[in-house]
Protein backbone atom coordinates (compact mmCIF):
# COMPACT_ATOMS: atom_id res chain seq x y z
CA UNK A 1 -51.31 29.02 -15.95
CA UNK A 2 -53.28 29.64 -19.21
CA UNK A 3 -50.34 30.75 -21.28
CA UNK A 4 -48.77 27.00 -20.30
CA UNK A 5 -52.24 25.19 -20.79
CA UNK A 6 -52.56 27.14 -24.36
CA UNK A 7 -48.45 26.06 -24.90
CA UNK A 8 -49.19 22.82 -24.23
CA UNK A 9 -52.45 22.53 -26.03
CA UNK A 10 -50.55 23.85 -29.21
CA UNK A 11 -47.46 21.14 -28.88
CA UNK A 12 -50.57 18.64 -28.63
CA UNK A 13 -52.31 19.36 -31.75
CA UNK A 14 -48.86 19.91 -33.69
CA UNK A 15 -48.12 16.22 -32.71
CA UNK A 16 -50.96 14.78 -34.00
CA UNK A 17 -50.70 16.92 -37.20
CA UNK A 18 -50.45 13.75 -39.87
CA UNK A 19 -46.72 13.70 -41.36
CA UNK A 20 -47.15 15.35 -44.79
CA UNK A 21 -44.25 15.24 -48.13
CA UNK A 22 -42.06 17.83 -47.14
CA UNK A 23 -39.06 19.51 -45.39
CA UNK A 24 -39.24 18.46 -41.34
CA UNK A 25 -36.58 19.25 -38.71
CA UNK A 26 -34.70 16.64 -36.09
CA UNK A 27 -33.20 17.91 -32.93
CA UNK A 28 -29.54 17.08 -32.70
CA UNK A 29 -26.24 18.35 -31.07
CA UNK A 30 -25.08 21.45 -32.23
CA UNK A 31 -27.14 21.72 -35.74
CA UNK A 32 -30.56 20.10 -35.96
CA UNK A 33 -30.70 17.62 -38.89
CA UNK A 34 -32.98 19.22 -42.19
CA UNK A 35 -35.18 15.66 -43.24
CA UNK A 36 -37.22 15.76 -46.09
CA UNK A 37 -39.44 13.36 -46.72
CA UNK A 38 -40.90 11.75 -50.39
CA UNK A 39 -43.77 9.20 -51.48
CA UNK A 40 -46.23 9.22 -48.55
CA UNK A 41 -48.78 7.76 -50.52
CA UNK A 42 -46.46 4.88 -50.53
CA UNK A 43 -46.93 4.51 -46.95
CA UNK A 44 -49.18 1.75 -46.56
CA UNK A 45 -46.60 -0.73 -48.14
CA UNK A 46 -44.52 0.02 -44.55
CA UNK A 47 -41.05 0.19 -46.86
CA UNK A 48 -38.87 2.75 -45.90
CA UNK A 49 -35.55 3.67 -47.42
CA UNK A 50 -33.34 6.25 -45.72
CA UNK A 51 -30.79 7.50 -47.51
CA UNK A 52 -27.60 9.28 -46.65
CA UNK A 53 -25.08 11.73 -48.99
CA UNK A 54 -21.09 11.44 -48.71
CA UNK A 55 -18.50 14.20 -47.57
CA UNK A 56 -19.16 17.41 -48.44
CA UNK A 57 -22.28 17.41 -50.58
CA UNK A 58 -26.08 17.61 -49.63
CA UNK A 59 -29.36 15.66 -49.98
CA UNK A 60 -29.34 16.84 -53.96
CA UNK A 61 -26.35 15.30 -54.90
CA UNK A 62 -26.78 13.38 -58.17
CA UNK A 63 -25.97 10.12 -56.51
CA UNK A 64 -28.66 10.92 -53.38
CA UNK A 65 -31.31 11.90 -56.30
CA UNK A 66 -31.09 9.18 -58.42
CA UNK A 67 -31.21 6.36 -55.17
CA UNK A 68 -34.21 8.82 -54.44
CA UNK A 69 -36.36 8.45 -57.41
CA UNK A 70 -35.37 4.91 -58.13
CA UNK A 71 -37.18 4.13 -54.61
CA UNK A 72 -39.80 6.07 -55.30
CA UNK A 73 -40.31 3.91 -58.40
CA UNK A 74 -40.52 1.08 -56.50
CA UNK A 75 -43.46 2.04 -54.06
CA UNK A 76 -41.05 3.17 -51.36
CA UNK A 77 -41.48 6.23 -48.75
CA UNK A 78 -38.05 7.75 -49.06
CA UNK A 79 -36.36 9.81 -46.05
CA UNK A 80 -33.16 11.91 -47.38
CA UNK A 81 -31.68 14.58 -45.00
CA UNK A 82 -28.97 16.98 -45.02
CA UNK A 83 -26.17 16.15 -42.57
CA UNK A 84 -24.81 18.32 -40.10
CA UNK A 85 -21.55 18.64 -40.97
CA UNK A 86 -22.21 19.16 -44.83
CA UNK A 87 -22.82 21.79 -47.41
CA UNK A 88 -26.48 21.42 -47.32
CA UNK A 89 -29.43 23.44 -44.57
CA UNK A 90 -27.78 21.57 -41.30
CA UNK A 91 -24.75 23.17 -40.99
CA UNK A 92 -21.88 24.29 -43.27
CA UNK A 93 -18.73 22.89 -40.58
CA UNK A 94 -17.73 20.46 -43.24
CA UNK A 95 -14.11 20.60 -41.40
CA UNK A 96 -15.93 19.00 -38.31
CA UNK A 97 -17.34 16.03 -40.42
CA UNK A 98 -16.34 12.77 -39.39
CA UNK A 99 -17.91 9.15 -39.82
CA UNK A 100 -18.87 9.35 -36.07
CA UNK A 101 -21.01 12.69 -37.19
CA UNK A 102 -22.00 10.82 -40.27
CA UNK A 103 -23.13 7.96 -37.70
CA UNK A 104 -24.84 9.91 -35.03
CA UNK A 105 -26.74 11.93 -37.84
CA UNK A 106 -28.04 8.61 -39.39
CA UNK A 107 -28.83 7.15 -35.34
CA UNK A 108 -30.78 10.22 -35.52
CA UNK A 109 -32.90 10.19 -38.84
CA UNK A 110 -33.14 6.32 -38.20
CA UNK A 111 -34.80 6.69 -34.72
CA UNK A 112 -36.81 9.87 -36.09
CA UNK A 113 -38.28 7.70 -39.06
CA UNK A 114 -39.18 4.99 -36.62
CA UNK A 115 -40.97 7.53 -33.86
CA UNK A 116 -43.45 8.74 -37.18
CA UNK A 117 -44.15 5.08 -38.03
CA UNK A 118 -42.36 4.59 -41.09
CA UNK A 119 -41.18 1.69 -42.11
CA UNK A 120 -42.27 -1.10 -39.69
CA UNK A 121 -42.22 -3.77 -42.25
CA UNK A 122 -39.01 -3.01 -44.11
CA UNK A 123 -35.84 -0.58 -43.95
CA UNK A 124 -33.30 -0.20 -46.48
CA UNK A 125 -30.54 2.34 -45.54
CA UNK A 126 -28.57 3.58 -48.74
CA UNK A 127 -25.21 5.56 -48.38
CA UNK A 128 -22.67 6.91 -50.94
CA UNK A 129 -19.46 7.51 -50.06
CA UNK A 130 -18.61 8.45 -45.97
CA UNK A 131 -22.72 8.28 -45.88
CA UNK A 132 -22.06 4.37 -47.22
CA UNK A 133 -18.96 3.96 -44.63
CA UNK A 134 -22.05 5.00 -41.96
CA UNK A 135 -24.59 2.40 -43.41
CA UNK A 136 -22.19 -0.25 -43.36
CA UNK A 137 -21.45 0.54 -39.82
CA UNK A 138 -24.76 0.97 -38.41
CA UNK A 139 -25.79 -2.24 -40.59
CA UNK A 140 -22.96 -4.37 -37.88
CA UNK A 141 -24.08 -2.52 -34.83
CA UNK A 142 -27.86 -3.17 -35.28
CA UNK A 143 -28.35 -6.18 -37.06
CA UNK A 144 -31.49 -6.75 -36.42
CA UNK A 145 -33.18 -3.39 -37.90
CA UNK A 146 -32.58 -3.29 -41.35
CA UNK A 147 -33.75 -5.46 -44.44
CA UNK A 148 -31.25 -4.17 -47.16
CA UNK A 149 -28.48 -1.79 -47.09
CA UNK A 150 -27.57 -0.25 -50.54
CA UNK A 151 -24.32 1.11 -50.55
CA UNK A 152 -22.45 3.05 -53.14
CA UNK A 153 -18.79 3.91 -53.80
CA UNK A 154 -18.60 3.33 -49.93
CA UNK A 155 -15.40 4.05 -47.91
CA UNK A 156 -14.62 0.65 -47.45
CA UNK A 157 -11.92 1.35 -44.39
CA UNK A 158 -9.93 4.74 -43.00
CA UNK A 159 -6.85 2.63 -44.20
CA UNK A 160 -7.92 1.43 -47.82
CA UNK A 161 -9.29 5.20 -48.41
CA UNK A 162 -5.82 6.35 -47.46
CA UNK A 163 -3.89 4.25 -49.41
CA UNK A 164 -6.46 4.52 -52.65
CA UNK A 165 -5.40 8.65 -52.07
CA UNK A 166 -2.06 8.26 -51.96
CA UNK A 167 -1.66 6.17 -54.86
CA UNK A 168 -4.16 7.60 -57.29
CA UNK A 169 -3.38 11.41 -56.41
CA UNK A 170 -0.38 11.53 -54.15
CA UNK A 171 0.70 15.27 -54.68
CA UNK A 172 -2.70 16.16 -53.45
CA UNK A 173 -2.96 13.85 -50.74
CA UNK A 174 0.35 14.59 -49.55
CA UNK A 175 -0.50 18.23 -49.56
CA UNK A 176 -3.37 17.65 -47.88
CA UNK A 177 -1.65 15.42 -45.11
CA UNK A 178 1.19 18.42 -44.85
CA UNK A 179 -1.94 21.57 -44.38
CA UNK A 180 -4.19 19.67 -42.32
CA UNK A 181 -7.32 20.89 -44.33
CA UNK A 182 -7.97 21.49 -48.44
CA UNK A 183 -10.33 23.94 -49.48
CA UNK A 184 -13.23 21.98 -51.78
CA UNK A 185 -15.27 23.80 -54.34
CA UNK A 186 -18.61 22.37 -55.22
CA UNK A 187 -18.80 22.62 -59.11
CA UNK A 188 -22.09 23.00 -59.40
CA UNK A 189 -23.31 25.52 -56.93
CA UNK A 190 -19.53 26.80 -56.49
CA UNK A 191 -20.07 26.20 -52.63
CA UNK A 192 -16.91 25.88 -50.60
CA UNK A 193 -16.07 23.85 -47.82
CA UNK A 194 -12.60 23.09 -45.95
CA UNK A 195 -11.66 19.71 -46.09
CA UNK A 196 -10.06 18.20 -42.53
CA UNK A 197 -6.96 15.63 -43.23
CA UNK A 198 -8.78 14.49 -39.49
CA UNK A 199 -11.81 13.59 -41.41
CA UNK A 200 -9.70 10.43 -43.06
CA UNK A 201 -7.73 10.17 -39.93
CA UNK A 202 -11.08 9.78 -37.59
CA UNK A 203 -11.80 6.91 -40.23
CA UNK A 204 -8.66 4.87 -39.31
CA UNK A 205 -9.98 2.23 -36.56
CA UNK A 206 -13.50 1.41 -39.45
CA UNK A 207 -12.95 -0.93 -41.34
CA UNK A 208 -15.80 -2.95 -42.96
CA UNK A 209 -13.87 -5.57 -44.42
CA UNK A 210 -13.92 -7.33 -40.72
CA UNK A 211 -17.89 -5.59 -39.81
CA UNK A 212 -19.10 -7.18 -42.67
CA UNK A 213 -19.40 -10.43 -40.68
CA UNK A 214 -21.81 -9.10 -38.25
CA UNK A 215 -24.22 -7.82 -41.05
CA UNK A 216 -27.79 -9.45 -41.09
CA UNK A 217 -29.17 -7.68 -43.72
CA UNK A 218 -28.96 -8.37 -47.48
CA UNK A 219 -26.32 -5.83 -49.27
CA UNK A 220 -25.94 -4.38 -53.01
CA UNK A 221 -22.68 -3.00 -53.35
CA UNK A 222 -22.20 -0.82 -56.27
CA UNK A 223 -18.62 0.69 -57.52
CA UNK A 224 -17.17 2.63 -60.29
CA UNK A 225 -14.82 1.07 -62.46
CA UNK A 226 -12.43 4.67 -62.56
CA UNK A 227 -13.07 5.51 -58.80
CA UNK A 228 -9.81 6.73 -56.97
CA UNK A 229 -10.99 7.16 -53.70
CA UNK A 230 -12.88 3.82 -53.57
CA UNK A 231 -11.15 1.99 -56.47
CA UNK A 232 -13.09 -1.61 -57.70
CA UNK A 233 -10.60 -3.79 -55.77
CA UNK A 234 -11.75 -2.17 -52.51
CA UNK A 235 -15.37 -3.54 -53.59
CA UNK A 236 -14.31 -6.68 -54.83
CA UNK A 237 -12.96 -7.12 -51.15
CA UNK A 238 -15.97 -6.39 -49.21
CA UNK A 239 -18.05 -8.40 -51.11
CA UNK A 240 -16.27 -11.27 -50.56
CA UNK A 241 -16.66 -10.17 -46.87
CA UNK A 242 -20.03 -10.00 -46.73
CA UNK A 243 -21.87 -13.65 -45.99
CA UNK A 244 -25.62 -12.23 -46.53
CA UNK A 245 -27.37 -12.63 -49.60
CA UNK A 246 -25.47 -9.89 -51.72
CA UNK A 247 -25.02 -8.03 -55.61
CA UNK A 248 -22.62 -6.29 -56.65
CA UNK A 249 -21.75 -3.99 -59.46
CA UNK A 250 -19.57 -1.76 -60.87
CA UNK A 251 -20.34 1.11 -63.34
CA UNK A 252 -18.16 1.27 -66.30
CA UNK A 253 -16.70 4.58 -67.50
CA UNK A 254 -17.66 6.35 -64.09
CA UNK A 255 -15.80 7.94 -61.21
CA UNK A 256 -16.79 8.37 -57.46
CA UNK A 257 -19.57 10.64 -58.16
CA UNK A 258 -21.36 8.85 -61.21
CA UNK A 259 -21.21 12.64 -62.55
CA UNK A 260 -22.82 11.38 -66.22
CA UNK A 261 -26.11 10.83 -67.20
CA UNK A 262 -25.34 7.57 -68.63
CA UNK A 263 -22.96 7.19 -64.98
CA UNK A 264 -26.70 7.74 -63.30
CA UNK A 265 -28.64 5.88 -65.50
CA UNK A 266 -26.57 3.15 -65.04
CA UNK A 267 -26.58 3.72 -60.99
CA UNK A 268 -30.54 3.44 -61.23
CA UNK A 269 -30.58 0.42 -63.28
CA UNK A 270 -28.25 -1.22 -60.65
CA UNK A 271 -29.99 0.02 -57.33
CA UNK A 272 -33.81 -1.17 -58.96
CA UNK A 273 -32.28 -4.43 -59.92
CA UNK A 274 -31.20 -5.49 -56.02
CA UNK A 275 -35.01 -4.13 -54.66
């Protein structure tokens, strides 16, 4: 009986511990979800901005970093996490990544955010890439939660992302169709992860074009003018979807992953300008 009254005395105090800038851990399925969390002594604004990183990356991707520090700029606490099916601390399945995962791993940061107290006044989600095809999503399905979504280079539907690889790289994408999987080589940290062909396939019934009329919240959409996996038109397309009060833009000179500095500066300039 006093080892469980000690236990439980323990659980009690670490629960009341105040939430701190740092690394914290959220139970989930399989791989619990690494959070970390940034700009606490923004906290009594009450504006939150989660954000979420594509396929096959982690919560320091360029893209992720840069959406990070431009919030932070602007008085925001920011929530950034590594998914679970990703190359970051949650897991390193990447083959098992899908934008259900992507979904359920944002459910989960979302609800963990809320259960700390973090942004009651105002959410903005921000996603790039498959993390952006999850923000859109979640963005129809609760309409009522979020302020803002911020979404960049976003798969725009399992179809249009298809089509976008066939035409702009078809030897690869027909290679990758043929093998099932394609072995991806992070070059920066030289991390490798096997690519699913189910990943795109698990995409085919999302398409944002027709969610985008069940979005409540307010939307900046940002491109890149030499993107092949999310090419400009895609954009162009859900934007004229979308029937919230919207921005878009799209980065000259830049690919998917706004790999420059002048790519990222540009990226800031166009994420502060819709806050």
């Amino acid at each position: 009986m006093n080892k469980i009254w000690v236990l439980s005395l323990v659980l009690l105090v670490a629960a009341c511990q105040p939430l701190r800038n740092g690394e914290y851990t959220v139970s989930a399925p399989e791989h619990d979800i690494l959070v970390e969390v940034s700009g606490l002594q923004n906290a009594a604004a009450q504006k939150l901005a989660i954000i979420q990183h594509g396929l096959a990356v982690n919560r320091l991707h360029p893209v992720v970093e840069v959406a990070k520090q431009t919030f932070l700029n602007a008085g925001y606490v920011v929530v950034t996490f590594d998914g679970r099916h990703s190359l970051g601390k949650s897991g390193v399945d990447v083959e098992n990544a899908t934008l259900a995962s992507f979904a359920e791993d944002l459910r989960l940061v979302t609800d963990w955010a809320h259960r700390q107290g973090l942004g009651q006044k105002h959410l903005v989600l921000v996603g790039h890439s498959l993390g952006g095809a999850a923000v859109l999503q979640h963005a129809w399905q609760n309409p009522a939660e979020t302020n803002l979504i911020v979404v960049i280079a976003p798969v725009v539907s399992g179809q249009r992302w298809k089509n976008a690889c066939m035409q702009n790289m078809p030897d690869f994408c027909r290679q990758w169709e043929q093998q099932k999987i394609y072995l991806y080589q992070d070059p920066k940290t030289g991390q490798t992860a096997q690519i699913a062909w189910q990943t795109l396939e698990s995409a085919k019934s999302y398409d944002a074009v027709v969610g985008a009329a069940d979005i409540s919240a307010a939307v900046v959409l940002i491109g890149a003018q030499e993107d092949k996996l999310v090419p400009p038109a895609d954009i162009e397309a859900l934007y004229k979807a979308i029937r919230t009060p919207k921005q878009m833009s799209i980065i000259p000179s830049s690919g998917h992953n706004f790999a420059s500095p002048q790519n990222q500066q540009a990226l800031g300039a166009a994420i502060a300008a819709g806050i």
